[in-house]
Protein backbone atom coordinates (compact mmCIF):
# COMPACT_ATOMS: atom_id res chain seq x y z
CA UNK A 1 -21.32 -7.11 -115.03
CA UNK A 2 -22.33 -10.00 -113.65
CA UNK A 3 -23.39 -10.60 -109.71
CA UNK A 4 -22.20 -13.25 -107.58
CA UNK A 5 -23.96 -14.87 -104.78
CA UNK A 6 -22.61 -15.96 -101.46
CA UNK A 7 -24.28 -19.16 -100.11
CA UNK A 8 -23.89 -19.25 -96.41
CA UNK A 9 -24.50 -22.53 -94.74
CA UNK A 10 -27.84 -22.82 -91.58
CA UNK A 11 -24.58 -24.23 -89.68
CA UNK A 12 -22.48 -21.14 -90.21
CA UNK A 13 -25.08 -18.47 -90.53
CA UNK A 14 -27.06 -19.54 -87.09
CA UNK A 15 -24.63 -19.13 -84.57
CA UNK A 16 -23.05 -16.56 -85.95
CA UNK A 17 -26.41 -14.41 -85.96
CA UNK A 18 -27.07 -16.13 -81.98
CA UNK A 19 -23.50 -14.56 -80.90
CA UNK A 20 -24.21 -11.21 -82.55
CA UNK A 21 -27.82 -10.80 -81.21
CA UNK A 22 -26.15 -11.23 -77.46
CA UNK A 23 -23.14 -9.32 -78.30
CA UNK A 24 -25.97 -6.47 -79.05
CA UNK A 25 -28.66 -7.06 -76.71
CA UNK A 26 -26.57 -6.61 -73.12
CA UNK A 27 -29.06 -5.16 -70.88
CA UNK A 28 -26.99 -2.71 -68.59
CA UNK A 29 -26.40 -3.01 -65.26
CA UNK A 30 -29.60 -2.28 -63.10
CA UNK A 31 -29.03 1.43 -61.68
CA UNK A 32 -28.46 1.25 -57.61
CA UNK A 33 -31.11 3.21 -55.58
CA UNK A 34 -29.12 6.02 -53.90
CA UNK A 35 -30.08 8.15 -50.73
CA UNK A 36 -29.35 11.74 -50.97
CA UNK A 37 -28.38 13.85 -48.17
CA UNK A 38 -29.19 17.39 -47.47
CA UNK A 39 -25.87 18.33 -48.55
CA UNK A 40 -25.79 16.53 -52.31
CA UNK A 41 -23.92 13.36 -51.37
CA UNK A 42 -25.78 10.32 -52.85
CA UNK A 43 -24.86 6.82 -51.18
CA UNK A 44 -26.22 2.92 -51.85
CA UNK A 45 -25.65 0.37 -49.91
CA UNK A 46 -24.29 -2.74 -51.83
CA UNK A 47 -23.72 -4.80 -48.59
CA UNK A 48 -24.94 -4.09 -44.99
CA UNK A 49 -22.38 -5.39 -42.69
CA UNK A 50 -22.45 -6.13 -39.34
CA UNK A 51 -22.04 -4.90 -35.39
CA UNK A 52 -22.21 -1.21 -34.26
CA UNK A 53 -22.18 1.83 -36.93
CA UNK A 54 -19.65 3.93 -37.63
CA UNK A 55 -19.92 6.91 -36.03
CA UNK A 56 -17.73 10.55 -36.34
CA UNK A 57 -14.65 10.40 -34.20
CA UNK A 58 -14.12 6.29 -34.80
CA UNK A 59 -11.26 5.12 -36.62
CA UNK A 60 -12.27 4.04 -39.99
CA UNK A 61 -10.34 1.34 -41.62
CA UNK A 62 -11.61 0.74 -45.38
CA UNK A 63 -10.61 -0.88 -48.80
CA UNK A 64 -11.59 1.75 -51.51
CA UNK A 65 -11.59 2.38 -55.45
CA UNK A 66 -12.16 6.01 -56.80
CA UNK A 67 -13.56 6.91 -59.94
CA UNK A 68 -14.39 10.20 -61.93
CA UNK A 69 -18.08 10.08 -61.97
CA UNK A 70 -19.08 10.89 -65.73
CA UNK A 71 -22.67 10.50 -68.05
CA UNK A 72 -24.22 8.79 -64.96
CA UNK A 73 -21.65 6.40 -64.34
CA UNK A 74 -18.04 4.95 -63.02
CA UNK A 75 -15.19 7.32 -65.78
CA UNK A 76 -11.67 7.08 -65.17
CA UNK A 77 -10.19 5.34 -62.03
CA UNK A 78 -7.87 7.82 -60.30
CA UNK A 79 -7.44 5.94 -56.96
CA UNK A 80 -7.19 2.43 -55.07
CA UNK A 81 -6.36 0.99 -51.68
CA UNK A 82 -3.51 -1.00 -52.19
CA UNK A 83 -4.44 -5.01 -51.79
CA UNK A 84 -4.16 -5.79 -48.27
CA UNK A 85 -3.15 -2.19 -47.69
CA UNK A 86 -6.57 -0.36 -46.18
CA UNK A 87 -6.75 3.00 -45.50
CA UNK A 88 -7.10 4.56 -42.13
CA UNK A 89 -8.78 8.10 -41.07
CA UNK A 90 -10.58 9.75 -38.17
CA UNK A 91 -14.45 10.05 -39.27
CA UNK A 92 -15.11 14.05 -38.75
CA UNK A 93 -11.38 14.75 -38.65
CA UNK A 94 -10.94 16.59 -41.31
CA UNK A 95 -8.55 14.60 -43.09
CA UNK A 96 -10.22 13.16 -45.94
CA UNK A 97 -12.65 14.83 -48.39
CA UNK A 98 -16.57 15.92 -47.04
CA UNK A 99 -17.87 13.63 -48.77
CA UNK A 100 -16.10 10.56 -46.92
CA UNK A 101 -16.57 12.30 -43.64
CA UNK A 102 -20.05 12.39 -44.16
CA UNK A 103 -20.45 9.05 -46.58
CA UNK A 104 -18.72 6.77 -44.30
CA UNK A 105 -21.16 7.89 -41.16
CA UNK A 106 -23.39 4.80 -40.52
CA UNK A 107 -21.43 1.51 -41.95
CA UNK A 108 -21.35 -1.03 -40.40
CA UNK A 109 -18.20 -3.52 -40.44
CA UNK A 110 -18.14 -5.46 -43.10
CA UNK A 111 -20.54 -3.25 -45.29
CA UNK A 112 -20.05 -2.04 -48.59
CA UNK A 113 -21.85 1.56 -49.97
CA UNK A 114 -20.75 3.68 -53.46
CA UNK A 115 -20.64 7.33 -52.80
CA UNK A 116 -21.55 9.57 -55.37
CA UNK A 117 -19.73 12.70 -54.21
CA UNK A 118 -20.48 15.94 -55.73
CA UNK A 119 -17.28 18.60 -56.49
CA UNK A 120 -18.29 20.67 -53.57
CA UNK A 121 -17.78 17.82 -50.94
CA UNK A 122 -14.82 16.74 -52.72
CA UNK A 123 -11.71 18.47 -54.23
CA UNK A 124 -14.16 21.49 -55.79
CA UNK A 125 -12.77 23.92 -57.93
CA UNK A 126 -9.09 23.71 -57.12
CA UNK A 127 -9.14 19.62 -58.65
CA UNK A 128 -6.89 17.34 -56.81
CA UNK A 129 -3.71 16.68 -58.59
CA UNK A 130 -3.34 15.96 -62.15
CA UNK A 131 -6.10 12.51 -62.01
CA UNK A 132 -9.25 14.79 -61.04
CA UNK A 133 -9.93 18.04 -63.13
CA UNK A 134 -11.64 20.93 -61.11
CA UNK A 135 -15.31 20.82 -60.19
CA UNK A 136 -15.28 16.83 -60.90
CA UNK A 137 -17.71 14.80 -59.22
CA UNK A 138 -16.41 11.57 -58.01
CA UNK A 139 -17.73 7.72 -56.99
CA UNK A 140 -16.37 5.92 -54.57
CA UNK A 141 -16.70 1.67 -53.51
CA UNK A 142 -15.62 1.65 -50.06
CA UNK A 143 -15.62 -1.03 -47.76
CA UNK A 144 -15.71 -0.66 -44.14
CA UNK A 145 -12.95 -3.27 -42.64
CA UNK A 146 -13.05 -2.16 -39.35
CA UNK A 147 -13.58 0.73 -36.64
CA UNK A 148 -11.55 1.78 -34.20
């Protein structure tokens, strides 16, 4: 049996071994700095907006994206705010999850936090609908467009 050799040519072997070293070496994304709250809710401001905070009973108007929170990080998206369709609700109210109630407490317009929401201040045990399984922990981008 005899063995053949493969010459590979300094102007083919060089960029190909540049392009796999970066295609291997992508440092991840630097982790955010979250504040915890007494009840297990973990927020992180991304952007601090502007004028007076929001405050329970004010109108919250927001953009959002919703994700299953899995391994540390963002897992499947189960929810948006339409594009140029925000989402309204009564801070305190009642009418969204806990963890919004309490997450969205001290925005200001403008400003954008992640909410790292655990099952208990979310949809718990029960699950909500057929996107998020029971006792699923959730993240959340929301941006605070306006108060009311």
């Amino acid at each position: 049996m005899t063995a053949t050799r493969f010459r590979l040519f300094p102007a083919v072997t060089a960029p190909l071994f540049v392009a796999l070293a970066l295609l291997f070496s992508v440092a991840p994304a630097p982790a955010l700095e979250t504040i915890r709250t007494d009840s297990g809710l973990r927020y992180a401001d991304e952007k601090n907006g502007g004028g007076r905070r929001a405050a329970p009973g004010d109108l919250a108007i927001v953009r959002y994206t919703g994700w299953l929170y899995e391994y540390g990080d963002k897992g499947e998206q189960f929810d948006a705010s339409g594009p140029g369709k925000p989402f309204t609700f009564r801070i305190g109210a009642g009418r969204v999850i806990k963890g919004w109630d309490e997450g969205v407490v001290g925005m200001r317009i403008g400003g954008k936090r992640i909410l790292v929401i655990p099952s208990e201040l979310a949809y718990g045990k029960r699950g909500g609908g057929d996107k998020i399984p029971p006792d699923a922990d959730l993240i959340f981008e929301i941006e605070l467009v306006d108060l009311r």
